[in-house]
Structure formats: C-alpha cells, structure tokens
Protein backbone atom coordinates (compact mmCIF):
# COMPACT_ATOMS: atom_id res chain seq x y z
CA UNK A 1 -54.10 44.87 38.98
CA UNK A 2 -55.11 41.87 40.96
CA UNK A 3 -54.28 39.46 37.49
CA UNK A 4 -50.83 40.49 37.54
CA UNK A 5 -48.62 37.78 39.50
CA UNK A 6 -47.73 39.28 42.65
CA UNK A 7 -44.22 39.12 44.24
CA UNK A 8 -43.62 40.04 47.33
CA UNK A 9 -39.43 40.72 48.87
CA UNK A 10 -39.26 40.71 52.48
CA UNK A 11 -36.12 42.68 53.43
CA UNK A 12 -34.24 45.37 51.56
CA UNK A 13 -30.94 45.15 52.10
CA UNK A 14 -28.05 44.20 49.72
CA UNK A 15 -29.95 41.57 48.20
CA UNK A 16 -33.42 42.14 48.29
CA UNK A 17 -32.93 46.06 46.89
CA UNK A 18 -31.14 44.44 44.15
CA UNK A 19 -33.91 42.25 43.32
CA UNK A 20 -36.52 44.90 43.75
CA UNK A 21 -34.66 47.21 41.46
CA UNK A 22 -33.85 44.35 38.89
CA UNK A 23 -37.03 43.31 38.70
CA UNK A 24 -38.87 46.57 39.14
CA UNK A 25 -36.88 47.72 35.41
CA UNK A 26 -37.80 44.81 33.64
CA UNK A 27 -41.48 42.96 35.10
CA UNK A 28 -42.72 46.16 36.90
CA UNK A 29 -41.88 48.26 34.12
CA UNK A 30 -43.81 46.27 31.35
CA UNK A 31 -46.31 45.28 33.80
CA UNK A 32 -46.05 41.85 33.95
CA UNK A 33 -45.78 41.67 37.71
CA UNK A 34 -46.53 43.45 40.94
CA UNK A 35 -43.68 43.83 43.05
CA UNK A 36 -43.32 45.12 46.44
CA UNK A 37 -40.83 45.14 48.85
CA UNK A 38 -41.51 45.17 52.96
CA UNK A 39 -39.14 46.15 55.28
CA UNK A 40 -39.18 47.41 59.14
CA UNK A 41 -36.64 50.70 57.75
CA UNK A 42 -37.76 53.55 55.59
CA UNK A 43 -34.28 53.60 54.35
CA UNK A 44 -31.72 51.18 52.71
CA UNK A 45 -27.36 51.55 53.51
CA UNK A 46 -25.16 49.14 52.41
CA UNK A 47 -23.99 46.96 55.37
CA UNK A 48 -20.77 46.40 55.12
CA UNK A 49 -20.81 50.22 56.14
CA UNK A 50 -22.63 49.47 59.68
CA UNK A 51 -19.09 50.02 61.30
CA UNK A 52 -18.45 53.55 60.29
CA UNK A 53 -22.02 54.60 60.90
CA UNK A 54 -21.62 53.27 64.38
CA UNK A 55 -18.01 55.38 65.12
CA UNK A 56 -19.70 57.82 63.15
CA UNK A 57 -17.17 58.25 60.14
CA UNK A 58 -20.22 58.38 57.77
CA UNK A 59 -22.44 60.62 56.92
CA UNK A 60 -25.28 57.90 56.60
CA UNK A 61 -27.64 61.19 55.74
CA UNK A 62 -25.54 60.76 51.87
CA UNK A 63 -25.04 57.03 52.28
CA UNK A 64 -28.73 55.81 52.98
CA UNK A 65 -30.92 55.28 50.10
CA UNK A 66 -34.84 56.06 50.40
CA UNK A 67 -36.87 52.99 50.05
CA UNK A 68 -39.77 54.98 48.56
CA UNK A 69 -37.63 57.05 46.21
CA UNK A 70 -36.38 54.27 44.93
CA UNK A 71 -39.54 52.72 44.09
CA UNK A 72 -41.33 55.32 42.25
CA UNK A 73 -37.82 55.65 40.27
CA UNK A 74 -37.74 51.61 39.40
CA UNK A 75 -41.55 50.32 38.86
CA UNK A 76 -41.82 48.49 42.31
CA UNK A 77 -44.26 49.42 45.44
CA UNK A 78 -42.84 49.63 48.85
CA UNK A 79 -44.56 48.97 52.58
CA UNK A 80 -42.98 49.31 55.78
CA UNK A 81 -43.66 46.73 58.24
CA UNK A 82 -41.87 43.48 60.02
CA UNK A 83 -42.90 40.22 59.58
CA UNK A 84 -44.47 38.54 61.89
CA UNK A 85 -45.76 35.09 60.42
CA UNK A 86 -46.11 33.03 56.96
CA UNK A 87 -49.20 31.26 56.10
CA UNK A 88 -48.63 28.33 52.97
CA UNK A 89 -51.80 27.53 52.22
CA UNK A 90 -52.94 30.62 52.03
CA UNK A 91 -49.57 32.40 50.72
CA UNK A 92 -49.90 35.20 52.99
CA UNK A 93 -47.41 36.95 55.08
CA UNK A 94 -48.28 38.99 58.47
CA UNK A 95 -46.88 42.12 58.92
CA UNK A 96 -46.64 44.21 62.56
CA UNK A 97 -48.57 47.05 63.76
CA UNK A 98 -46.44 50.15 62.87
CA UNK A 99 -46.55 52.66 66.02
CA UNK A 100 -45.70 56.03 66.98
CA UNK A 101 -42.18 56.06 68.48
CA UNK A 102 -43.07 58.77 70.70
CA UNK A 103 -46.55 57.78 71.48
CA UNK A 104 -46.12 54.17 71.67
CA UNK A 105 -49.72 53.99 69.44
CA UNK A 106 -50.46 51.90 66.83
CA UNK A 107 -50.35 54.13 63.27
CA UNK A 108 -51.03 51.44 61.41
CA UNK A 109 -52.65 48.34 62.21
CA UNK A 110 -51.30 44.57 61.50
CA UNK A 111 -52.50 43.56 57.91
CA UNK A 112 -51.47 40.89 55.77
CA UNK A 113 -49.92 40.61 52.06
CA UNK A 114 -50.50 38.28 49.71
CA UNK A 115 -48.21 36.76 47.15
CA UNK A 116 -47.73 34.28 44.13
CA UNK A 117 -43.83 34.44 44.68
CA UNK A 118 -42.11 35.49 48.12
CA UNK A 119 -38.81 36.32 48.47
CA UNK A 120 -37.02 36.63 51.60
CA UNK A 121 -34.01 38.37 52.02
CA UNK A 122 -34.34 38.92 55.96
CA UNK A 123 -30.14 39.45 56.44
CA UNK A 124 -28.28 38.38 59.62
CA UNK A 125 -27.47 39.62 63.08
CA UNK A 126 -24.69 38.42 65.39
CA UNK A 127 -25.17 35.38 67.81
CA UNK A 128 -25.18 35.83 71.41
CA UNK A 129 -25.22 31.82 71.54
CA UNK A 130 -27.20 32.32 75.18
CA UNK A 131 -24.49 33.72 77.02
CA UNK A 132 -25.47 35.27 79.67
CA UNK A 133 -25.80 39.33 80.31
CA UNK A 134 -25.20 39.81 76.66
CA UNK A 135 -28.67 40.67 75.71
CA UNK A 136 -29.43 43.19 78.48
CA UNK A 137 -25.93 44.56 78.73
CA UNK A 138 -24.71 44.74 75.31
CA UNK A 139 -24.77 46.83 72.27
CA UNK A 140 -24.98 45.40 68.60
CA UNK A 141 -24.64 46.88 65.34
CA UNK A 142 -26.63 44.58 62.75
CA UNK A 143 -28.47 47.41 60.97
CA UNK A 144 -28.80 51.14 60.81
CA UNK A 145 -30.91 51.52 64.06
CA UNK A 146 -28.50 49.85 66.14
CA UNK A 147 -25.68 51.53 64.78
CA UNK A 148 -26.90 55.02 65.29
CA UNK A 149 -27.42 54.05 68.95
CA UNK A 150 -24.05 52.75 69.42
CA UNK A 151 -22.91 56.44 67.90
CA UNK A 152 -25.02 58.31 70.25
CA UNK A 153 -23.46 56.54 72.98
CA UNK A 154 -20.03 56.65 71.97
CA UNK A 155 -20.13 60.28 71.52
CA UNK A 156 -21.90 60.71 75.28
CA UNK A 157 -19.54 58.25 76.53
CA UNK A 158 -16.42 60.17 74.87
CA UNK A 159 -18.25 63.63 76.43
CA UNK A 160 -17.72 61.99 79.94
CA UNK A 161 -14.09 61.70 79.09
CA UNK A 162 -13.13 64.58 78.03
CA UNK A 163 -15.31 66.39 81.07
CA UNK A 164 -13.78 63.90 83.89
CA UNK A 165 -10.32 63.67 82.02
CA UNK A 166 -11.18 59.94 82.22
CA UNK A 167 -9.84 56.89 80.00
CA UNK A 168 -12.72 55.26 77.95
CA UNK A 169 -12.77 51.36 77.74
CA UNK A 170 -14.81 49.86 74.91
CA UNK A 171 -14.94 45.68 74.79
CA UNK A 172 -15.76 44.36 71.59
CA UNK A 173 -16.29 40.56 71.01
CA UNK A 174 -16.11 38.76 67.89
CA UNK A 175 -12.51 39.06 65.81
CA UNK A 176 -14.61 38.98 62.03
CA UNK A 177 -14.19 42.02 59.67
CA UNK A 178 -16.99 43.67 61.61
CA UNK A 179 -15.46 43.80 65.04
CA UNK A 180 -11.75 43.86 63.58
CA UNK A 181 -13.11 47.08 61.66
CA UNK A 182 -15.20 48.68 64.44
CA UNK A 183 -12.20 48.83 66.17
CA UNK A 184 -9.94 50.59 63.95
CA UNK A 185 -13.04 52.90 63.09
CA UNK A 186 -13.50 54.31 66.77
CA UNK A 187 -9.84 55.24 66.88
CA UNK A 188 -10.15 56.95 63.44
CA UNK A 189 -13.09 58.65 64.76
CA UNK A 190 -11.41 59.81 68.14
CA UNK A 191 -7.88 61.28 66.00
CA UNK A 192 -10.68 63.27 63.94
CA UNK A 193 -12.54 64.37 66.62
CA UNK A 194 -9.62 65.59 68.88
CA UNK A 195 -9.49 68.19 65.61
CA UNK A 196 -12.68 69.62 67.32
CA UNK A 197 -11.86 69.02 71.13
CA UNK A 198 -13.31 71.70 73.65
CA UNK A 199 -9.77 72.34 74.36
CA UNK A 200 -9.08 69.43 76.20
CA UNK A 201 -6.61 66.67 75.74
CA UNK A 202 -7.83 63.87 74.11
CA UNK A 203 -8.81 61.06 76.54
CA UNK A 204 -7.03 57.69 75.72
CA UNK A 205 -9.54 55.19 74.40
CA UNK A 206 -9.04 51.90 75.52
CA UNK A 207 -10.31 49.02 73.00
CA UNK A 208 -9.87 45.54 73.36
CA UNK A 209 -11.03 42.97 70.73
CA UNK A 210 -11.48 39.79 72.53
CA UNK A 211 -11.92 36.64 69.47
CA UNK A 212 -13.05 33.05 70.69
CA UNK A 213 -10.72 31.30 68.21
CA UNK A 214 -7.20 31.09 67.66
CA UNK A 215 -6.94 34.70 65.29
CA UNK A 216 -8.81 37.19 64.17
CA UNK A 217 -10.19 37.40 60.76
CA UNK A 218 -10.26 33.83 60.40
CA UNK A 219 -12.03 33.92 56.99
CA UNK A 220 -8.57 35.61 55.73
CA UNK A 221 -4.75 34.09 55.14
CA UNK A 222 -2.96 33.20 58.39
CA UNK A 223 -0.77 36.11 56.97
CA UNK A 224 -3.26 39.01 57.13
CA UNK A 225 -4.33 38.09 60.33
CA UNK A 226 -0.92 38.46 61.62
CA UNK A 227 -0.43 41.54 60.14
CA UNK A 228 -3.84 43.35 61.40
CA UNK A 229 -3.07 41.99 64.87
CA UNK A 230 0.36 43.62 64.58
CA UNK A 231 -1.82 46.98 63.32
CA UNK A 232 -4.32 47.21 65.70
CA UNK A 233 -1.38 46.98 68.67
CA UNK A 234 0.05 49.78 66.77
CA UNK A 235 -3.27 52.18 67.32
CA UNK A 236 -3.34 50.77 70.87
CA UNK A 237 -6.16 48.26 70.48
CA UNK A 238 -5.56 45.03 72.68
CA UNK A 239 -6.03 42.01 70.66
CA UNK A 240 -7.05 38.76 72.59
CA UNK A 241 -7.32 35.34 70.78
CA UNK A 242 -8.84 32.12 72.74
CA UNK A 243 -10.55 34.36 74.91
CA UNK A 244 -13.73 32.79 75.20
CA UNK A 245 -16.80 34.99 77.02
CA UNK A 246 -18.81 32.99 79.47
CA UNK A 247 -21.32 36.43 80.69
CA UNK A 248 -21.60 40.00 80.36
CA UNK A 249 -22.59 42.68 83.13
CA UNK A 250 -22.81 46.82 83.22
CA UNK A 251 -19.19 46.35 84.07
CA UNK A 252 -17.71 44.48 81.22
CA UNK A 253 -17.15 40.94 80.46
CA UNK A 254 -16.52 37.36 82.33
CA UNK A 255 -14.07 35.11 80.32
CA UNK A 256 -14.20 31.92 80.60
CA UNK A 257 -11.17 31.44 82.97
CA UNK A 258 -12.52 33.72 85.21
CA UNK A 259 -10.81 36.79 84.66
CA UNK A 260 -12.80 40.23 83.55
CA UNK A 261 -12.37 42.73 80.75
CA UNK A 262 -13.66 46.13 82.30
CA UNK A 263 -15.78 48.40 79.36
CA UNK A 264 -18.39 51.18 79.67
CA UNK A 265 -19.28 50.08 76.14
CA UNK A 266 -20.05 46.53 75.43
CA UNK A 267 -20.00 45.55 71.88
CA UNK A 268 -21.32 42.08 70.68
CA UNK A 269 -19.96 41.63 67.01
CA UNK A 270 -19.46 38.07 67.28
CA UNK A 271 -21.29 35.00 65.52
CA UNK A 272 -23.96 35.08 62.75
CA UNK A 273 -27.43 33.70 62.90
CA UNK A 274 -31.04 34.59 61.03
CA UNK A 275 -33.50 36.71 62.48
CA UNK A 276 -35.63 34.53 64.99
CA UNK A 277 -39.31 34.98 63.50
CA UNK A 278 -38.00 32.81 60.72
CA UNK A 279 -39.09 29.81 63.64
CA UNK A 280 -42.01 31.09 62.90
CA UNK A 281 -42.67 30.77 59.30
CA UNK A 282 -45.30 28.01 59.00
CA UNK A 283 -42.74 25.07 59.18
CA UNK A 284 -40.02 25.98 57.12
CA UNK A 285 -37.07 23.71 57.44
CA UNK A 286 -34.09 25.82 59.25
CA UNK A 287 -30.41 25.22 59.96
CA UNK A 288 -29.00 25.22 63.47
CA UNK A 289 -28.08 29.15 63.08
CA UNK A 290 -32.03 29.87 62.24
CA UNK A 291 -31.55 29.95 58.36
CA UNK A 292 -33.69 29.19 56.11
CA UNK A 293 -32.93 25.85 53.93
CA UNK A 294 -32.86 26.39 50.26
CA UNK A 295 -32.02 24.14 46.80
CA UNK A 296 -29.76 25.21 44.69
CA UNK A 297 -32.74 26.99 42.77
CA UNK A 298 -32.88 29.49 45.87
CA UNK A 299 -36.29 28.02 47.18
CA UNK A 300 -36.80 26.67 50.04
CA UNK A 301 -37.13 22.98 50.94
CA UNK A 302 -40.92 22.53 51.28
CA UNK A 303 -42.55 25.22 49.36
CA UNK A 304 -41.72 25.87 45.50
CA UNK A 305 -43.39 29.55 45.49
CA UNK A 306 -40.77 30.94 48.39
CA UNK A 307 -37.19 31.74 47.93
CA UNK A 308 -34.78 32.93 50.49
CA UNK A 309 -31.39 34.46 49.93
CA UNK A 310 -29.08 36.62 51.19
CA UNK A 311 -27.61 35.88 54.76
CA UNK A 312 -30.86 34.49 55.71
CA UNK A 313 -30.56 31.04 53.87
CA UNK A 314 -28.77 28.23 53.94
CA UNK A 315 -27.82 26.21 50.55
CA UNK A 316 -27.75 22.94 51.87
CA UNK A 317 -26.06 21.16 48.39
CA UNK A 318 -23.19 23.76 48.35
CA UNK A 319 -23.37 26.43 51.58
CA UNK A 320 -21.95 29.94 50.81
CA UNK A 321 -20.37 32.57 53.32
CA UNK A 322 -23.19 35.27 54.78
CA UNK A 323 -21.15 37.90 52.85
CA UNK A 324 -22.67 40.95 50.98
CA UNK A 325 -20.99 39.46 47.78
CA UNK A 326 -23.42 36.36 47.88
CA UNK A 327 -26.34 38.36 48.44
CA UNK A 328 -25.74 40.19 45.63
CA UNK A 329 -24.74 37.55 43.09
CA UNK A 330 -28.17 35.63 44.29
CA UNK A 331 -30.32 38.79 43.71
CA UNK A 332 -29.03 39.13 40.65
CA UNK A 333 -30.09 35.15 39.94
CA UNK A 334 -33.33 35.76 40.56
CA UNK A 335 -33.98 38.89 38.55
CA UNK A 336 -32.35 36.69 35.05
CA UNK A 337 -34.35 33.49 36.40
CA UNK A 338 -37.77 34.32 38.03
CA UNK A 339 -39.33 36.20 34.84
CA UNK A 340 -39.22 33.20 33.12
CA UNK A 341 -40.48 30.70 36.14
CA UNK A 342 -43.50 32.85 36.42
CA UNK A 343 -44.96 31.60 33.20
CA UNK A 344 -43.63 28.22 33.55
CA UNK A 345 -40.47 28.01 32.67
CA UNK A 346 -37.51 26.21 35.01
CA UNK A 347 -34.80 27.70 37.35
CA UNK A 348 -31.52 27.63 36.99
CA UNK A 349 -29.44 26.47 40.01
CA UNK A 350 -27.55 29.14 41.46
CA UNK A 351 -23.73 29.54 41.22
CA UNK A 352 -21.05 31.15 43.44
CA UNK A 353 -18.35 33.46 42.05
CA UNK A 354 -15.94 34.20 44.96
CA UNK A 355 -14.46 37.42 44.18
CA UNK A 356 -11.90 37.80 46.56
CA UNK A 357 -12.29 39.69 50.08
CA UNK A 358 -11.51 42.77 51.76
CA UNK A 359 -10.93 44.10 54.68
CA UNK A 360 -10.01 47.99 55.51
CA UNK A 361 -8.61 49.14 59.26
CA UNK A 362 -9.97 52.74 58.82
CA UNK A 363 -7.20 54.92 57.10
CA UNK A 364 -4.50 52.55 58.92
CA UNK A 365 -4.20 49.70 56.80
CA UNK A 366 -5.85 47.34 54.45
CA UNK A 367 -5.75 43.95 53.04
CA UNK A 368 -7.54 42.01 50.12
CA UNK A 369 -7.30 38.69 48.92
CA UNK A 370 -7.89 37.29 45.44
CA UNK A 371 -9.88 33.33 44.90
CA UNK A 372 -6.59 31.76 44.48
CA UNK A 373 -5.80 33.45 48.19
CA UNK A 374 -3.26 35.77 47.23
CA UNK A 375 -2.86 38.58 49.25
CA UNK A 376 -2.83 42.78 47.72
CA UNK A 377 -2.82 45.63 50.15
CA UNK A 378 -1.09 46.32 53.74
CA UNK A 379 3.04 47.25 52.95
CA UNK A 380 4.36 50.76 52.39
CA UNK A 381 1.29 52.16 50.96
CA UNK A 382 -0.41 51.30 54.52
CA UNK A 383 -3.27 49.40 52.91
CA UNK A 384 -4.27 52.36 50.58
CA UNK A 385 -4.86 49.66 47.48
CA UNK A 386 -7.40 47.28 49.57
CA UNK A 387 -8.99 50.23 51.16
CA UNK A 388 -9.62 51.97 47.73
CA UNK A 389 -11.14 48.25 47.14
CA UNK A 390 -13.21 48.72 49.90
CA UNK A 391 -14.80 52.18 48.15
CA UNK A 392 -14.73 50.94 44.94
CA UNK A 393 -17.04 48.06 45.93
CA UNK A 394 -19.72 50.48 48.03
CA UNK A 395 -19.25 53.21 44.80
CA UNK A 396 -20.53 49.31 42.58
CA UNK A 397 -23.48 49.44 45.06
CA UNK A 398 -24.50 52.54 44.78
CA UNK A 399 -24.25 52.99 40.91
CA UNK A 400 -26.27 49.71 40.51
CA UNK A 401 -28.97 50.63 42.36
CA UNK A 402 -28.95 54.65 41.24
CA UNK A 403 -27.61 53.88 37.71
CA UNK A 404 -24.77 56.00 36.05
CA UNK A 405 -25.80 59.69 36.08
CA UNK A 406 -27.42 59.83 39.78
CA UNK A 407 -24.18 57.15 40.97
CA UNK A 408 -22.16 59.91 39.25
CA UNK A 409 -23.54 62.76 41.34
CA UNK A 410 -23.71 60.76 44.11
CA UNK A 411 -20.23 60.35 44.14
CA UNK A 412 -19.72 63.86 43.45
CA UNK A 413 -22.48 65.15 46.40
CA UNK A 414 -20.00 63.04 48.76
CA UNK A 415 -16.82 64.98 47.81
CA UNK A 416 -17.97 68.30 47.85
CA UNK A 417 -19.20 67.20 51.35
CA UNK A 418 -15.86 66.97 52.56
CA UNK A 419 -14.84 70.38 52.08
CA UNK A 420 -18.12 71.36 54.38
CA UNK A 421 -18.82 68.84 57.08
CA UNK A 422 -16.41 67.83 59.71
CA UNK A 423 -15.41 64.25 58.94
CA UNK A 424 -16.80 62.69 61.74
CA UNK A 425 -20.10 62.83 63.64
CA UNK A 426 -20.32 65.78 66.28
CA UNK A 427 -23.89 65.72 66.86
C-alpha cells in the first residue's frame, strides 16, 4: 500500500468529486494509485444549487451526495478534515482537529497526509472586500452549512411575520446569478409556503438586490439583464444598480452616499475570492483575490507535484470564469492527463470550452446564452426552456457522478417526492 503513488484532492465539490470519481474508476480500481479525497463536509451538493437550499426549495436530504458512499462505490478513500497548512519539502498537508459540535471537544486530533500528487480544488466564497459590519452582521451562502443557516433563519424570521402581521425586509448584495437567483428563490418559497399558512395572510416580503455596478448579471447580454430587472420588479423585488455598500449593521446596510437599506436579513452574495488558508500554503504564488496561480498544465507556479483547479486557481496564461462549468471541464483534464504524468509522461495544457450560461429566476423566468452570445429562454414560455437548462445541467451532475442506473433512480426518487413532501422547507 505505501508503493502505490499517493494522490491526495483537497475539496469535493464540483471539481474535485469529479476527479475523485474519475480517477477512483480507472487508477483506484486497477490499483495503480491511492486516492483520497479531504474535505471539512461529510456530504457533497452541487453548488450552483446553494440558492434553493438557502430559501429552502430543495430537498438537499435527495440532492446531497455522501462522500463516503461514494467512495466505497468508486475505488477512492475519503477523510474529513480542513486544511490547515502545506509543507513542500516534505509534501505533507495539515489537517484540523475534528470536534464535537455539541461538546466543543476534539474527536479527532490534527494529523497530517502525505502525498506524491495534491490536488486542490478548495472552491470560492464571496468577498466582503473589508467593508465594514459585513462579517459580524451578515449572512453568506458559499456552501451547504451556510445555506442551511440562512434557511433556518428565514423560516424564524418569516414565523415573526406571520405572528406580528409584520412586513419582512431581506437586503441582498451582489447582482451575480447567485444573488439575482436568491432573490427570485425566497419569493418562490414564500407563494409555496402561504399554501401551508397557519391561517394567516401572507406577510409581504420585502427584497431588495442592491449591485455595485451598472446592472445586474453582468456576465450576461445587456439584454437579459434588462429583462430580469424588469422580472424581479414584477415579483416585487427592488433592484438597485450603482449602489455601492460602504458598512453593514443589525439594521441593514450604509451605501455609500449615505443613505440606508433597512433588512432583518443581511445577505452578502457579492464578489468572489479563495478561501484564506491558501496564504498559508508554504509560499504558493496567489492572485490578488487569494487564488492560487497555475500553468496551463493546472499546476501551480512553484511546485510541479500540486495542481489547483476549480474556483480556487487562477490560470495566469489564459484566466477562466469561477463557474461550475470550468471546474468540471478541469477535473475532467486531470483524470485523461495525470495517469499518464505519474509514470513520466507530460501534461497536456488545459483548454476551455465555454458552453453557454444560464440563469433561472425560480419558476418566473429564465434566460440562457449560447458562446456566440445568443440569447434562448425568457418570452411567452416565461423562461421554461433556460430553466429546464438549468435541471438538465444538475440531472448531467448527478448521472456523472452516480452513473446511469442510480442517476436514473435518482431522478425518479425526486419525482415521486413531489407527490409526498410539501415543496418547500417547513421544518
């Protein structure tokens, strides 16, 4: 066991469960390498998701995939734990105690991995670029944890409503596809859950999407933007562009010319930066936003036996959007390349295939657009062609990783779920 060359994938989402999987059926399998995958979850969802998990429009109990299942299934080990530190010389990574959420006491104590090949595949999470009060008074939604949080909140903070026959003012900053999506998603979730109301009025939920720049969506055609402004008024969300956040309090939000946005719920969606113990990986070179600087090969400047991809790195010949499409299209590099560079051979330079994009307002509306930057979706149909985009590419995800029968009955679990569960989070 200790002769066979060891690689070791920090971080299992999008990408590095790819990678895992990938190489898990074709090294693990024949034995050629031992392959493990770290990361601080016990569970894998797919994260373009994260926004339905938080207004709670997804049953993440069918939508997250066991970490451990899936490695007994595919060949590869799997070890939960953050990273802490990197040590070059003597390839080595540091993982964190692992403690008893209740207790607060260590269950396991820090312990170290070693590696002949490390991948890491650490994702994103938005950038509070300093400002002030965001940190302490704001709630994010970069990963499963966070979004749960954000549900249970919502749901209490929708309670109080109801109870006081109050209004309920959410703030969400950052005008991407998360926060454009979010918002749409909590008034999906709130026309679902008046279904089930204690026999109450709805409150009116108050959202307001405040973007920095001049529209939202800006990675989209001047045209969608337009027209998802124009549907988020529609639903009653308050789009403002060039609003610019200077500080955040338990009250709501300071714009930059002084005025306030009032919110019980404070959402930070904005900005996009790598996790901050990658400062502390034994010198690597890093971009201003924290990435990781990598070759075209995938590895990074200074070290030939670690790779990054994923959101955390940072191509410096030919940079790539932090989209889930990347990720995946560089996982599935390194599964055809690495086999080969472990006995010697060379790597191929990696290549980006933009797809397209899409982006799905709940069950409002929908837009996609091709390479060329042609626009399908929104219209008379209200979307349904780019939202059935949107499914189709999370339905991709999950037959990849489950292959075709379990995919299959995946999908099928999901539907007969429908006729069961309410369609939204109640408790």
């Amino acid at each position: 066991m200790a002769d066979k060359f060891r690689i070791v994938i920090v971080g299992g989402g999008v990408a590095g469960l790819a990678l895992a999987t990938r190489l898990g059926n074709s090294v693990g399998r024949t034995g050629r390498a031992e392959i493990t995958l770290v990361d601080k979850s016990f569970a894998h969802v797919w994260k373009p998701m994260l926004h339905c998990f938080a207004a709670g429009t997804a049953a993440n109990e069918n939508d997250r995939i066991s970490f451990m299942s899936q490695a007994s299934r595919h060949h590869f080990d799997f070890w939960p734990g953050e990273i802490t530190a990197l040590d070059r010389k003597a390839r080595t990574i540091s993982l964190a105690p692992i403690t008893d959420p209740l207790s607060g006491k260590p269950v396991v104590d820090a312990r170290s991995l070693g590696y002949d090949a490390l991948v890491l595949a650490l994702g994103s999470r938005a950038n509070d670029f300093g400002t002030p009060g965001v940190a302490e008074h704001c709630l994010f939604i970069d990963n499963l944890v966070d979004a749960n949080g954000f549900n249970d909140r919502f749901r209490m903070e929708l309670l109080r409503a109801f109870a006081n026959h109050q209004e309920l003012d959410i703030a969400i900053v950052g005008g991407g596809a998360t926060g454009t999506q979010l918002a749409a998603e909590l008034h999906k979730a709130l026309d679902i859950a008046s279904l089930y109301s204690f026999g109450e009025k709805p409150p009116r939920l108050r959202i307001t999407l405040l973007e920095a720049g001049p529209r939202i969506l800006p990675a989209f055609p001047e045209s969608v933007s337009e027209a998802a402004s124009r549907q988020l008024e529609a639903i009653g969300v308050t789009v403002r562009t060039s609003a610019m956040v200077s500080g955040a309090d338990e009250e709501g939000f300071i714009l930059k010319d002084g005025s306030r946005v009032p919110a019980r719920l404070r959402v930070w969606a904005a900005g996009v930066k790598a996790p901050d113990v990658t400062h502390r990986f034994d010198g690597l070179r890093l971009s201003r936003s924290g990435q990781l600087e990598v070759r075209p090969t995938l590895q990074v400047m200074d070290d030939d036996h670690i790779f990054a991809m994923g959101d955390c790195a940072f191509i410096t010949e030919g940079p790539v959007a932090p989209t889930a499409q990347a990720a995946r299209q560089q996982a599935h590099h390194l599964a055809r390349t690495l086999p080969a560079w472990m006995n010697g051979g060379t790597l191929a330079p990696f290549s980006f295939h933009n797809k397209g994009a899409v982006v799905a307002l709940g069950d409002y509306n929908g837009w996609g657009t091709f390479p060329g930057g042609s626009v399908f979706g929104g219209g008379w149909l209200r979307g349904i062609s780019a939202r059935m985009v949107h499914l189709m590419l999370y339905r991709q995800h999950q037959f990849e990783l489950y292959g075709p029968v379990r995919g299959t009955i995946s999908c099928l679990v999901d539907w007969l779920d429908m006729f069961v569960r309410p369609s939204v989070r109640l408790d």
